[in-house]
Protein backbone atom coordinates (compact mmCIF):
# COMPACT_ATOMS: atom_id res chain seq x y z
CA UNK A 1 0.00 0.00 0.00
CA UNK A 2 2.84 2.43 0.50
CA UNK A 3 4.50 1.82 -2.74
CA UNK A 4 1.21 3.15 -4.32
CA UNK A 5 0.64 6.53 -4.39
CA UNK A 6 -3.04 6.58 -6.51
CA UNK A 7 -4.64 3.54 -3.82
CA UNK A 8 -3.08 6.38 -0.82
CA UNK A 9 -4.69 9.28 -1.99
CA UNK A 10 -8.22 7.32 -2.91
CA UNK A 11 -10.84 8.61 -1.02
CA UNK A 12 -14.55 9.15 -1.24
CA UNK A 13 -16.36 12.71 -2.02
CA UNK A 14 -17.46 13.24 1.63
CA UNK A 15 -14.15 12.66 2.72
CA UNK A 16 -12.65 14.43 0.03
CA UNK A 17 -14.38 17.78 0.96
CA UNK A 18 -13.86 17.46 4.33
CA UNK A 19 -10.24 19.21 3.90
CA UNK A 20 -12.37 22.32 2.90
CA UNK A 21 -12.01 24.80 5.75
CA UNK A 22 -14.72 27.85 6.62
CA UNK A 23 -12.86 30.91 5.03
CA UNK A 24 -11.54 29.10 2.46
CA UNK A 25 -11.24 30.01 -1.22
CA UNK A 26 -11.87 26.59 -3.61
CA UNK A 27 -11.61 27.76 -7.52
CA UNK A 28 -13.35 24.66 -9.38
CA UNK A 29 -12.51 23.55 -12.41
CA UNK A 30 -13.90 25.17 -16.05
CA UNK A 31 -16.64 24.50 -17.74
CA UNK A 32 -17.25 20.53 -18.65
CA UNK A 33 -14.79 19.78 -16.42
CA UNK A 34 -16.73 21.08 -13.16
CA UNK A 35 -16.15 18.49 -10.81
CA UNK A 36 -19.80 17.35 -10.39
CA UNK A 37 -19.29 14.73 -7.38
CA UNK A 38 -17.17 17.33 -5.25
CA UNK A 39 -19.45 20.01 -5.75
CA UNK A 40 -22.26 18.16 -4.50
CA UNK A 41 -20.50 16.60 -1.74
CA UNK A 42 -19.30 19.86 -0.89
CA UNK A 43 -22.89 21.47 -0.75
CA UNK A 44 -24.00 18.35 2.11
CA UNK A 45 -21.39 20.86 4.30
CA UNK A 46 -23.45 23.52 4.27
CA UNK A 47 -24.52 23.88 7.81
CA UNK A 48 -20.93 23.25 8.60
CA UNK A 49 -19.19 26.17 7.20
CA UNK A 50 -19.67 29.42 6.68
CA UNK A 51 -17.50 32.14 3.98
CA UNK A 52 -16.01 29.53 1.61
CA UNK A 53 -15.70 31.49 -1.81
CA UNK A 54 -16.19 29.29 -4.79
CA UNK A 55 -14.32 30.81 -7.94
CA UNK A 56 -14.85 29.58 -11.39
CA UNK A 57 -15.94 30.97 -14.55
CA UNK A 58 -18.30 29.28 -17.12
CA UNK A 59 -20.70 27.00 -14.93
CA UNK A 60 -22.37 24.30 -16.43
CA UNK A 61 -23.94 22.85 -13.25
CA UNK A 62 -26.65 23.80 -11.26
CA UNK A 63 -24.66 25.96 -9.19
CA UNK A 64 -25.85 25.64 -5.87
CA UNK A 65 -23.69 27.62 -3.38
CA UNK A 66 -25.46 31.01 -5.13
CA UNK A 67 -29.25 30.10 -3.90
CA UNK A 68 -30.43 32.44 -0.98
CA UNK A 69 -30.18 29.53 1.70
CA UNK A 70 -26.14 29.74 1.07
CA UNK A 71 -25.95 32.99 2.42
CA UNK A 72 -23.35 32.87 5.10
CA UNK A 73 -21.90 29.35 4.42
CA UNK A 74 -20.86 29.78 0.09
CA UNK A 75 -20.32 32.91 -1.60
CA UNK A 76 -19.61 32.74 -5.57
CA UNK A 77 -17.19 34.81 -7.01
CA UNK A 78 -17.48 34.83 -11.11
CA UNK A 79 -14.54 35.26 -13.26
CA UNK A 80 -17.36 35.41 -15.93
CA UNK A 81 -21.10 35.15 -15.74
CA UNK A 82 -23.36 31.78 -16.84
CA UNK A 83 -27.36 31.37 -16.68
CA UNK A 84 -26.75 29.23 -13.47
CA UNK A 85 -25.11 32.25 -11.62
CA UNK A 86 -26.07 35.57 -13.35
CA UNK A 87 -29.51 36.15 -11.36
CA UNK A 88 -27.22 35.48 -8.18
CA UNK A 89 -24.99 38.21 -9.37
CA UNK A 90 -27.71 40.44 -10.18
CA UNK A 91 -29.03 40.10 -6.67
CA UNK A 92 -25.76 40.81 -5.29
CA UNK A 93 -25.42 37.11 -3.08
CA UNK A 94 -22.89 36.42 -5.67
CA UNK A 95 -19.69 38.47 -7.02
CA UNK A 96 -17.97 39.30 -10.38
CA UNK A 97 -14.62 40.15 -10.80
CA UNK A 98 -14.06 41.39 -14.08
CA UNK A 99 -10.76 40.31 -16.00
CA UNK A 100 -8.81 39.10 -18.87
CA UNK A 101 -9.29 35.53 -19.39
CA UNK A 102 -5.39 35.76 -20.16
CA UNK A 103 -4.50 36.98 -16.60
CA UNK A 104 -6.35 34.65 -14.59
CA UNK A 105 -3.44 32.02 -13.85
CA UNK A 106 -1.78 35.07 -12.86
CA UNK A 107 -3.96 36.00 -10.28
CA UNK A 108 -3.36 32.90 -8.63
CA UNK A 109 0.44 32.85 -8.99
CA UNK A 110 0.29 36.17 -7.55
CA UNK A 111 -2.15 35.71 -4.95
CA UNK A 112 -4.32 38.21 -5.91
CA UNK A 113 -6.84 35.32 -5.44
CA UNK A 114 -4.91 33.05 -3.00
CA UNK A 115 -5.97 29.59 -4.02
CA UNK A 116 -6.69 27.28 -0.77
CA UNK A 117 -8.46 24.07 -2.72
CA UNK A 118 -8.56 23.53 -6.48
CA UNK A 119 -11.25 20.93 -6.94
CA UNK A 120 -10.90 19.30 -10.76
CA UNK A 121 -12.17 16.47 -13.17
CA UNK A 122 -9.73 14.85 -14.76
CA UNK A 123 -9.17 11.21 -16.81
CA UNK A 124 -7.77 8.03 -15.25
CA UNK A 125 -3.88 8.41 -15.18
CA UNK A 126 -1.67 6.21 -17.64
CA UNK A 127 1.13 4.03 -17.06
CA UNK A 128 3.43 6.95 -15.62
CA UNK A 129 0.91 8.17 -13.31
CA UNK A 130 -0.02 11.46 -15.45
CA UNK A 131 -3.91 12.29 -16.04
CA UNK A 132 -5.40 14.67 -18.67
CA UNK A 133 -7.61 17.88 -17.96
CA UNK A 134 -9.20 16.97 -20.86
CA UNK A 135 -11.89 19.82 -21.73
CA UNK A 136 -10.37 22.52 -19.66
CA UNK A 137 -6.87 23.35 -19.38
CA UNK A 138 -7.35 27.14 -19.32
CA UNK A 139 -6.88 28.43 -15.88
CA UNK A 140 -7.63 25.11 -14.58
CA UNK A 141 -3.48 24.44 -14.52
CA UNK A 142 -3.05 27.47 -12.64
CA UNK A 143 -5.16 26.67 -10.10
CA UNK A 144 -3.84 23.28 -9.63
CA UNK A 145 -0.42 24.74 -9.48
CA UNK A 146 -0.81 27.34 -6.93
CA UNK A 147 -3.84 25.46 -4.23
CA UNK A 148 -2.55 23.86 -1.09
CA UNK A 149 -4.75 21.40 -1.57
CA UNK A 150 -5.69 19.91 -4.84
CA UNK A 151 -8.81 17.04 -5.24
CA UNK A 152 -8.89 15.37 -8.37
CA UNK A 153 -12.27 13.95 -9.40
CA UNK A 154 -11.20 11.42 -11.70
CA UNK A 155 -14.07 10.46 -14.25
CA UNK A 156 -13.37 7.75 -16.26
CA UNK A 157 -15.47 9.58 -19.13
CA UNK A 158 -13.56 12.37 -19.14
CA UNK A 159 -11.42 12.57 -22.46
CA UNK A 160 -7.45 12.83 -22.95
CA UNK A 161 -6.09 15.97 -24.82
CA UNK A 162 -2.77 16.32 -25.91
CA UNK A 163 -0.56 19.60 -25.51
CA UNK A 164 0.13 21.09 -22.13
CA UNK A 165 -2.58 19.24 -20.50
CA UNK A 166 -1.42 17.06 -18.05
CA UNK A 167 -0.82 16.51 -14.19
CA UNK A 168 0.96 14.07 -12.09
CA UNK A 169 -0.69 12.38 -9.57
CA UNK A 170 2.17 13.55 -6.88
CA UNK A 171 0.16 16.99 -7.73
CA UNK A 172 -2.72 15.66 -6.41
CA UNK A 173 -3.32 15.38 -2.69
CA UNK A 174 -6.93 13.48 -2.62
CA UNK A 175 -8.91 11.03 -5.13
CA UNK A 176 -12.32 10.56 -5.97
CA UNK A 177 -13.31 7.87 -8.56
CA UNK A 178 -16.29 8.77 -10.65
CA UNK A 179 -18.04 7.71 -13.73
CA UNK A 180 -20.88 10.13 -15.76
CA UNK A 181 -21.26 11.59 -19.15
CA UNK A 182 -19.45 14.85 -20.11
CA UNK A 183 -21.97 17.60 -19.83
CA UNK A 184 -23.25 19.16 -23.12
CA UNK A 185 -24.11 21.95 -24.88
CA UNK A 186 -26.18 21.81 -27.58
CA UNK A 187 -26.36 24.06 -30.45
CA UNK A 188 -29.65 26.74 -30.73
CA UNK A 189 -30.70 27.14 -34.26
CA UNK A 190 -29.71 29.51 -36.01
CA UNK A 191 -32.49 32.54 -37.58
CA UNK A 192 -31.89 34.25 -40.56
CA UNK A 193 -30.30 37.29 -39.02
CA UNK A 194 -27.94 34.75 -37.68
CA UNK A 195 -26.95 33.81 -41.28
CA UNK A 196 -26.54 36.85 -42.87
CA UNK A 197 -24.24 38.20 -40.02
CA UNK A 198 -22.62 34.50 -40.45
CA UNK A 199 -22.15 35.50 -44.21
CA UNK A 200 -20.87 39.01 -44.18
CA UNK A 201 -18.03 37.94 -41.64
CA UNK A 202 -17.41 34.99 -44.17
CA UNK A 203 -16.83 37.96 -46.57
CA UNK A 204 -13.96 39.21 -44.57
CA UNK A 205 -12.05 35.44 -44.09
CA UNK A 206 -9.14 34.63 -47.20
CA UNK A 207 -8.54 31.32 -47.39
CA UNK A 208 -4.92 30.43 -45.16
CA UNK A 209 -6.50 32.87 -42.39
CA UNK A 210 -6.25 31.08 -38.61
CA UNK A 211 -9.67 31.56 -37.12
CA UNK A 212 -10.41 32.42 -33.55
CA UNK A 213 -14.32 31.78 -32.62
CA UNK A 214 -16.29 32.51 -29.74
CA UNK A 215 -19.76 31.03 -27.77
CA UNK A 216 -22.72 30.80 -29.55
CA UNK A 217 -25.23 30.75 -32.56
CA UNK A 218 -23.11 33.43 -34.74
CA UNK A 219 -20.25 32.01 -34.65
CA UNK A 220 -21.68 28.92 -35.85
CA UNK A 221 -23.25 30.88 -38.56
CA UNK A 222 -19.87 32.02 -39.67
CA UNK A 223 -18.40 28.49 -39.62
CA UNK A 224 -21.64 27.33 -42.24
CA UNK A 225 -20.30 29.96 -44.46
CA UNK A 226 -16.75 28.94 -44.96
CA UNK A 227 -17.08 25.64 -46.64
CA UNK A 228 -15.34 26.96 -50.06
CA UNK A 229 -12.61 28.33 -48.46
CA UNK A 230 -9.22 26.79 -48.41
CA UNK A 231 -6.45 25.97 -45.51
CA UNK A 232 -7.69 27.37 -42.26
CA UNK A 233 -6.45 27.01 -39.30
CA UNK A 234 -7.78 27.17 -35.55
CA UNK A 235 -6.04 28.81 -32.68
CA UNK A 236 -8.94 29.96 -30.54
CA UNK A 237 -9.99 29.93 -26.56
CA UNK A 238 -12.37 27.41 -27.22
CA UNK A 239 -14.08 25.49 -30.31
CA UNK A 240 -17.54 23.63 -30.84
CA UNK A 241 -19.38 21.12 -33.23
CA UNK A 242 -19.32 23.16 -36.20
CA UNK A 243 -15.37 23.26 -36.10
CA UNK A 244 -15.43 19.21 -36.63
CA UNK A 245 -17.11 19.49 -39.83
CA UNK A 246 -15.22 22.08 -41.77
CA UNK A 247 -11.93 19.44 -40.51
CA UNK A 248 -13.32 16.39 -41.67
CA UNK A 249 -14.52 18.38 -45.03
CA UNK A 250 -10.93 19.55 -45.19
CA UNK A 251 -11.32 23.48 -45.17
CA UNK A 252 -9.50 23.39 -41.82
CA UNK A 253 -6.16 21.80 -42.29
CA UNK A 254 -3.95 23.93 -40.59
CA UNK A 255 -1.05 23.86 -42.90
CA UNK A 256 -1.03 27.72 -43.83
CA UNK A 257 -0.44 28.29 -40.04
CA UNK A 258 2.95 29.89 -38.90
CA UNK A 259 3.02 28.61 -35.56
CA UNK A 260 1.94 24.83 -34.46
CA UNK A 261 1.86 24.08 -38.37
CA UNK A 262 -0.79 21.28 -38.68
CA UNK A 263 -2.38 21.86 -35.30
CA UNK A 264 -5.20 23.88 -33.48
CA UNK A 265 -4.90 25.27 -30.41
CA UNK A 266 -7.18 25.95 -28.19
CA UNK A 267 -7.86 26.22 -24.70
CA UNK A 268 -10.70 24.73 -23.64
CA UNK A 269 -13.61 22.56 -25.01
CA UNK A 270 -17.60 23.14 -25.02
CA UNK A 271 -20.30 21.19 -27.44
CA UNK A 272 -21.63 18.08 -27.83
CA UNK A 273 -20.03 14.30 -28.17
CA UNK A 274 -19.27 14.66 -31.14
CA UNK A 275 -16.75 17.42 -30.50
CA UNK A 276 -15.47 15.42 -27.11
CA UNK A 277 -15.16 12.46 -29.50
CA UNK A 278 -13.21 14.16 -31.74
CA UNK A 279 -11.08 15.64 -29.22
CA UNK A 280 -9.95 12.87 -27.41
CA UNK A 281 -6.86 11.18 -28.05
CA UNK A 282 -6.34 13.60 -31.42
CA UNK A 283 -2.32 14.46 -31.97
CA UNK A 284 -3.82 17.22 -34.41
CA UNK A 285 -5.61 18.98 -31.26
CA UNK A 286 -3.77 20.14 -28.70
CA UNK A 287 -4.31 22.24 -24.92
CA UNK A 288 -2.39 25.03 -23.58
CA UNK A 289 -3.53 27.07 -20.66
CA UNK A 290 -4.97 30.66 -21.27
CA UNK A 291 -2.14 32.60 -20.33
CA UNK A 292 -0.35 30.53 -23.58
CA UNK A 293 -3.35 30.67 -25.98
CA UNK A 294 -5.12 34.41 -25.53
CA UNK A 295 -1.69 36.07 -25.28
CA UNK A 296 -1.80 38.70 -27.44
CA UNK A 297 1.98 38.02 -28.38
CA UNK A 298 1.41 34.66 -29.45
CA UNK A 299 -1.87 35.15 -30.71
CA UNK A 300 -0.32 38.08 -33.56
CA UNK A 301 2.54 35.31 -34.38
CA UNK A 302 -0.81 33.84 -36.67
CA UNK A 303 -0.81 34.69 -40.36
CA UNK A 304 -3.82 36.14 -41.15
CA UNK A 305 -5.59 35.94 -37.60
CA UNK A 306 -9.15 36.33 -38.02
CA UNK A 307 -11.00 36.97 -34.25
CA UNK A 308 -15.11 36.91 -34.35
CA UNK A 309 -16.56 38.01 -30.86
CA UNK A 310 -20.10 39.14 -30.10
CA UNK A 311 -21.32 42.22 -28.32
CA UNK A 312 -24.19 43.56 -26.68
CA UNK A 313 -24.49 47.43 -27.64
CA UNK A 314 -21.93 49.70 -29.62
CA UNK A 315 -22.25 53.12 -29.70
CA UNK A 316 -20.93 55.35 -32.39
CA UNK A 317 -17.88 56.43 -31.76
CA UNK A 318 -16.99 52.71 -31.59
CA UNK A 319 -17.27 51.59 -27.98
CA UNK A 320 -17.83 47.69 -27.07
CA UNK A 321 -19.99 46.64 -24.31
CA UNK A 322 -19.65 42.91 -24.40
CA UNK A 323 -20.71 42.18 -20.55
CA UNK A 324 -23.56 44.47 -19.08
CA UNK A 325 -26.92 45.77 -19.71
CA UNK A 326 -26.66 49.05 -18.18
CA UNK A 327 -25.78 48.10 -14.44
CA UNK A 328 -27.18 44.54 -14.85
CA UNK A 329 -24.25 42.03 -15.41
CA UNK A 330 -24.80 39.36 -17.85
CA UNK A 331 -21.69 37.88 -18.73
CA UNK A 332 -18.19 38.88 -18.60
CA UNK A 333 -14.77 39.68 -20.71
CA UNK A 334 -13.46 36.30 -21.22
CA UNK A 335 -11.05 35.96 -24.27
CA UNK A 336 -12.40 39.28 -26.53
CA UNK A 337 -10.03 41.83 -25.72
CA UNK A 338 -6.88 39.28 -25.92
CA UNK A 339 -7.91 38.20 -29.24
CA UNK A 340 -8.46 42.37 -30.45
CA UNK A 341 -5.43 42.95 -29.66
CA UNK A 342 -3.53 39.98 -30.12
CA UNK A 343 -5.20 39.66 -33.70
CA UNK A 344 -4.60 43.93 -34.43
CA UNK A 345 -1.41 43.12 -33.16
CA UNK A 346 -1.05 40.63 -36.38
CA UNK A 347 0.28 42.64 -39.27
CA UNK A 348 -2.12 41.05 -41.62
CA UNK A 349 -4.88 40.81 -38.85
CA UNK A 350 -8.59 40.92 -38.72
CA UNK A 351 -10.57 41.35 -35.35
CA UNK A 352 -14.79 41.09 -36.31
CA UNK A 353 -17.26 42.44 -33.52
CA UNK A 354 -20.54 40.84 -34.63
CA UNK A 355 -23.95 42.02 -33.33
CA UNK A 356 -27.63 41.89 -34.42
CA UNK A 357 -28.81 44.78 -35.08
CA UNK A 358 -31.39 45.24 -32.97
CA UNK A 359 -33.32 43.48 -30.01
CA UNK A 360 -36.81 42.51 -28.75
CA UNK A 361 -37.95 42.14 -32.21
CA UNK A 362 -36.66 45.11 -33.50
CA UNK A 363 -37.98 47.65 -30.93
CA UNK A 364 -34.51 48.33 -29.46
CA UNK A 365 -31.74 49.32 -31.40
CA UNK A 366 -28.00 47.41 -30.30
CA UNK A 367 -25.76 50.45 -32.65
CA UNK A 368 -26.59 53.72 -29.78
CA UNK A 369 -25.68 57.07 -30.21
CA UNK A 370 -23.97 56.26 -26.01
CA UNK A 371 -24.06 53.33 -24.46
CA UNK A 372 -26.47 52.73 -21.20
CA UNK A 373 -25.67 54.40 -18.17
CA UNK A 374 -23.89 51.73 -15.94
CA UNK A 375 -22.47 49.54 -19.32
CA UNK A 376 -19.07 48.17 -19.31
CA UNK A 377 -16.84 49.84 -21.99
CA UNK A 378 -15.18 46.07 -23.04
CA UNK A 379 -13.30 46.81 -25.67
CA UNK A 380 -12.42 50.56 -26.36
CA UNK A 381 -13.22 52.11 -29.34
CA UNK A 382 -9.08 52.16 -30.39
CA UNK A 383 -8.96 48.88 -30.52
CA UNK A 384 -12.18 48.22 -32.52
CA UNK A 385 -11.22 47.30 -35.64
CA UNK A 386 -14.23 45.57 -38.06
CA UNK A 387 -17.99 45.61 -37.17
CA UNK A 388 -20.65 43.41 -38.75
CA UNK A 389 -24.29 43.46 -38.61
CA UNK A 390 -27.18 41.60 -40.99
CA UNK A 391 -26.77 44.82 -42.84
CA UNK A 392 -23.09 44.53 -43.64
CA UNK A 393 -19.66 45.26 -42.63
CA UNK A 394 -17.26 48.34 -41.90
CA UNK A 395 -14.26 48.93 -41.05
CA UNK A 396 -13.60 51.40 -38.07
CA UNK A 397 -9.79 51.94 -37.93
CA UNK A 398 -8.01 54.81 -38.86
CA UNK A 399 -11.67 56.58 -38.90
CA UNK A 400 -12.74 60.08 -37.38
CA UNK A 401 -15.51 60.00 -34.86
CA UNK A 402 -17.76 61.61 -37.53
CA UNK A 403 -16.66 58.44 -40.24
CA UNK A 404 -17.24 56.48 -37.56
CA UNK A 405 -20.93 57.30 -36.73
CA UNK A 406 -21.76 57.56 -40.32
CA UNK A 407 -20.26 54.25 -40.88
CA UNK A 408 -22.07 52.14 -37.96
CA UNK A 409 -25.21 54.22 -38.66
CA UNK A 410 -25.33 52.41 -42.26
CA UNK A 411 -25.44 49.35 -40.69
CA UNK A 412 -27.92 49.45 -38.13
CA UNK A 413 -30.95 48.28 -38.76
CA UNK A 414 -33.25 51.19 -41.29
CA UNK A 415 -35.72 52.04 -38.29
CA UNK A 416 -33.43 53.35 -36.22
CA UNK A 417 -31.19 55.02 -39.04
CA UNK A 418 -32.60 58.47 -38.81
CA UNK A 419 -32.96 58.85 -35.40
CA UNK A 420 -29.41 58.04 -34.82
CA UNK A 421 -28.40 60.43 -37.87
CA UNK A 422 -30.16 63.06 -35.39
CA UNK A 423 -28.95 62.49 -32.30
CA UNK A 424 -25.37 62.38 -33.65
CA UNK A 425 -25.38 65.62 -34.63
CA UNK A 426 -27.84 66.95 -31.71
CA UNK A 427 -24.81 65.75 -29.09
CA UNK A 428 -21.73 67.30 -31.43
């Protein structure tokens, strides 16, 4: 028994979350790779501790430790903002601390957020002891790293990822076996404003250009677009479905890259099985953690880096609010402003902002003459660099304010054109 390190550290998830301490801070793992088990072990302890902030960023669980009856015992604190914690956020029994995805391994190196337990899913070790993170990487390494104590939920579903993905088990202080299906997120269909904006940033991609994609129904409107286009390549914070089927169709190959020839790189993983499939145990997909793959520095090393990221409102001089509506959080700043600048940054470069242009069935206009009191400015308006709407594309840099109004103006939606014409010039 002594000669095995794995059988010493075995445990069970009561036991496991037992070396959780009131007053501690436990960041959990990203994403898919929430540690389920733990979490809900850790919840049973309720009545037995009280201030334990739980840090994370994307949940896909139900995110327990923000209902009301936590109060006092669990207190979230969001590096981003998901439907299972944004009405806790809202309320105020949860916080958001607004960052860089980029910087968040260094705000546990740093102790800016001292790390007391990193709770993590991971896959069964191999022969030399080392397991994968499989789905999340990201800031999940840093955590690992930096917590003086680490539980490993080790779920014999969870898939194996090549890159810098990988932990020994002498990095692991406590082991819980578990078994259940990755979590999934399944793709919304897309509506015909969708596909338009989908085709008008298609407009802007060459063929060689590496792609960097973010969450949602747009983005997998661009990716139906691109299927005559030759030699892409992928280095992006995260990928879905739609990625796997430009790959096996061979649009994304990879070859025109100029650094990792031949592979994508990405951070961390969110779709369905089919992506998770594809994923695991693929030489031609590899995992670095955020503070590698949404560095600006590495990202503008790309040829022809193409970044798509959504928004909430712009307003006309060219000001990105990707995270707020007015003083009501709703998400966060994840990987946009590493990929503007890492991609502007890129001599041949081309960072895409994509909204609809309106909301609420066209009664609300997203292209404002100012953005609503309280909004987040997420991306400034000098590092803007192409916008996109159903109604086309323009390009904002080296623009005056004026070109600049005139230019988003044409492509908000024709309801609204007037009235912002107006109150441009009633404000200058």
């Amino acid at each position: 028994m002594k000669n095995n390190p794995y059988k010493n550290k075995l445990t069970t998830p009561d036991a496991a979350v037992r070396h959780v301490k009131s007053g501690d801070r436990v960041v959990l793992g990203h994403c898919v790779a929430e540690p389920q088990v733990l979490i809900e072990a850790l919840m049973k302890r309720k009545n037995e501790l009280s201030n334990v902030e739980i840090v994370h960023m994307v949940p896909l669980g139900k995110a327990e430790y923000c209902k009301p009856e936590m109060e006092g015992h669990f207190r979230h604190n969001g590096i981003f903002i998901g439907a299972p914690t944004r009405k806790a956020v809202q309320a105020g029994l949860a916080d958001y601390t607004p960052c860089y995805f980029s910087e968040i391994p260094r705000l546990f190196s740093n102790h800016y957020l001292q790390v007391d337990v990193a709770m993590i899913s991971v896959s069964t070790p191999d022969e030399h002891g080392y397991m994968s993170l499989g789905t999340s990487v990201d800031y999940t390494l840093a955590a690992v790293k930096n917590a003086k104590v680490v539980i490993a939920e080790i779920n014999d579903q969870m898939i194996k990822t090549f890159g810098n993905s990988h932990i020994h088990i002498s990095e692991v202080d406590h082991i819980v076996e578990t078994s259940y299906t990755l979590p999934e997120l399944q793709a919304k269909t897309i509506t015909e404003t969708e596909c338009q904006i989908g085709e008008n940033c298609a407009k802007l991609i060459e063929d060689g250009s590496t792609l960097q994609l973010g969450i949602g129904s747009i983005p997998d409107a661009v990716l139906m677009f691109l299927k005559d286009k030759e030699d892409l390549g992928i280095h992006s914070e995260m990928i879905s479905d739609g990625v796997v089927d430009l790959y096996h169709a061979g649009v994304i190959t990879n070859r025109k890259k100029s650094i990792h020839k031949g592979k994508m790189i990405v951070t961390f993983l969110m779709g369905t099985q089919k992506l998770y499939e594809f994923a695991n145990n693929n030489p031609s997909l590899e995992m670095h953690p955020v503070d590698y793959t949404n560095h600006p520095y590495i990202i503008s090393q790309n040829r022809k880096m193409v970044s798509i990221n959504s928004c909430v409102q712009i307003d006309l001089m060219g000001q990105i609010n990707s995270e707020s509506i007015g003083y009501q959080h709703f998400s966060g700043v994840g990987g946009q402003v590493d990929f503007v600048r890492g991609t502007s940054m890129c001599p041949d470069g081309k960072s895409i902002i994509v909204l609809p242009s309106t909301v609420k069935d066209d009664s609300i206009s997203r292209i404002v003459p100012k953005l609503d009191t309280g909004s987040a400015v997420t991306t400034s308006r000098n590092d803007v660099h192409y916008v996109v709407t159903e109604y086309g594309a323009v390009e904002l840099r080296g623009k005056t304010l004026k070109q600049r109004a005139e230019a988003l103006i044409g492509i908000a939606h024709p309801k609204f054109r007037e009235q912002l014409t107006t109150e441009y010039y009633q404000r200058r």
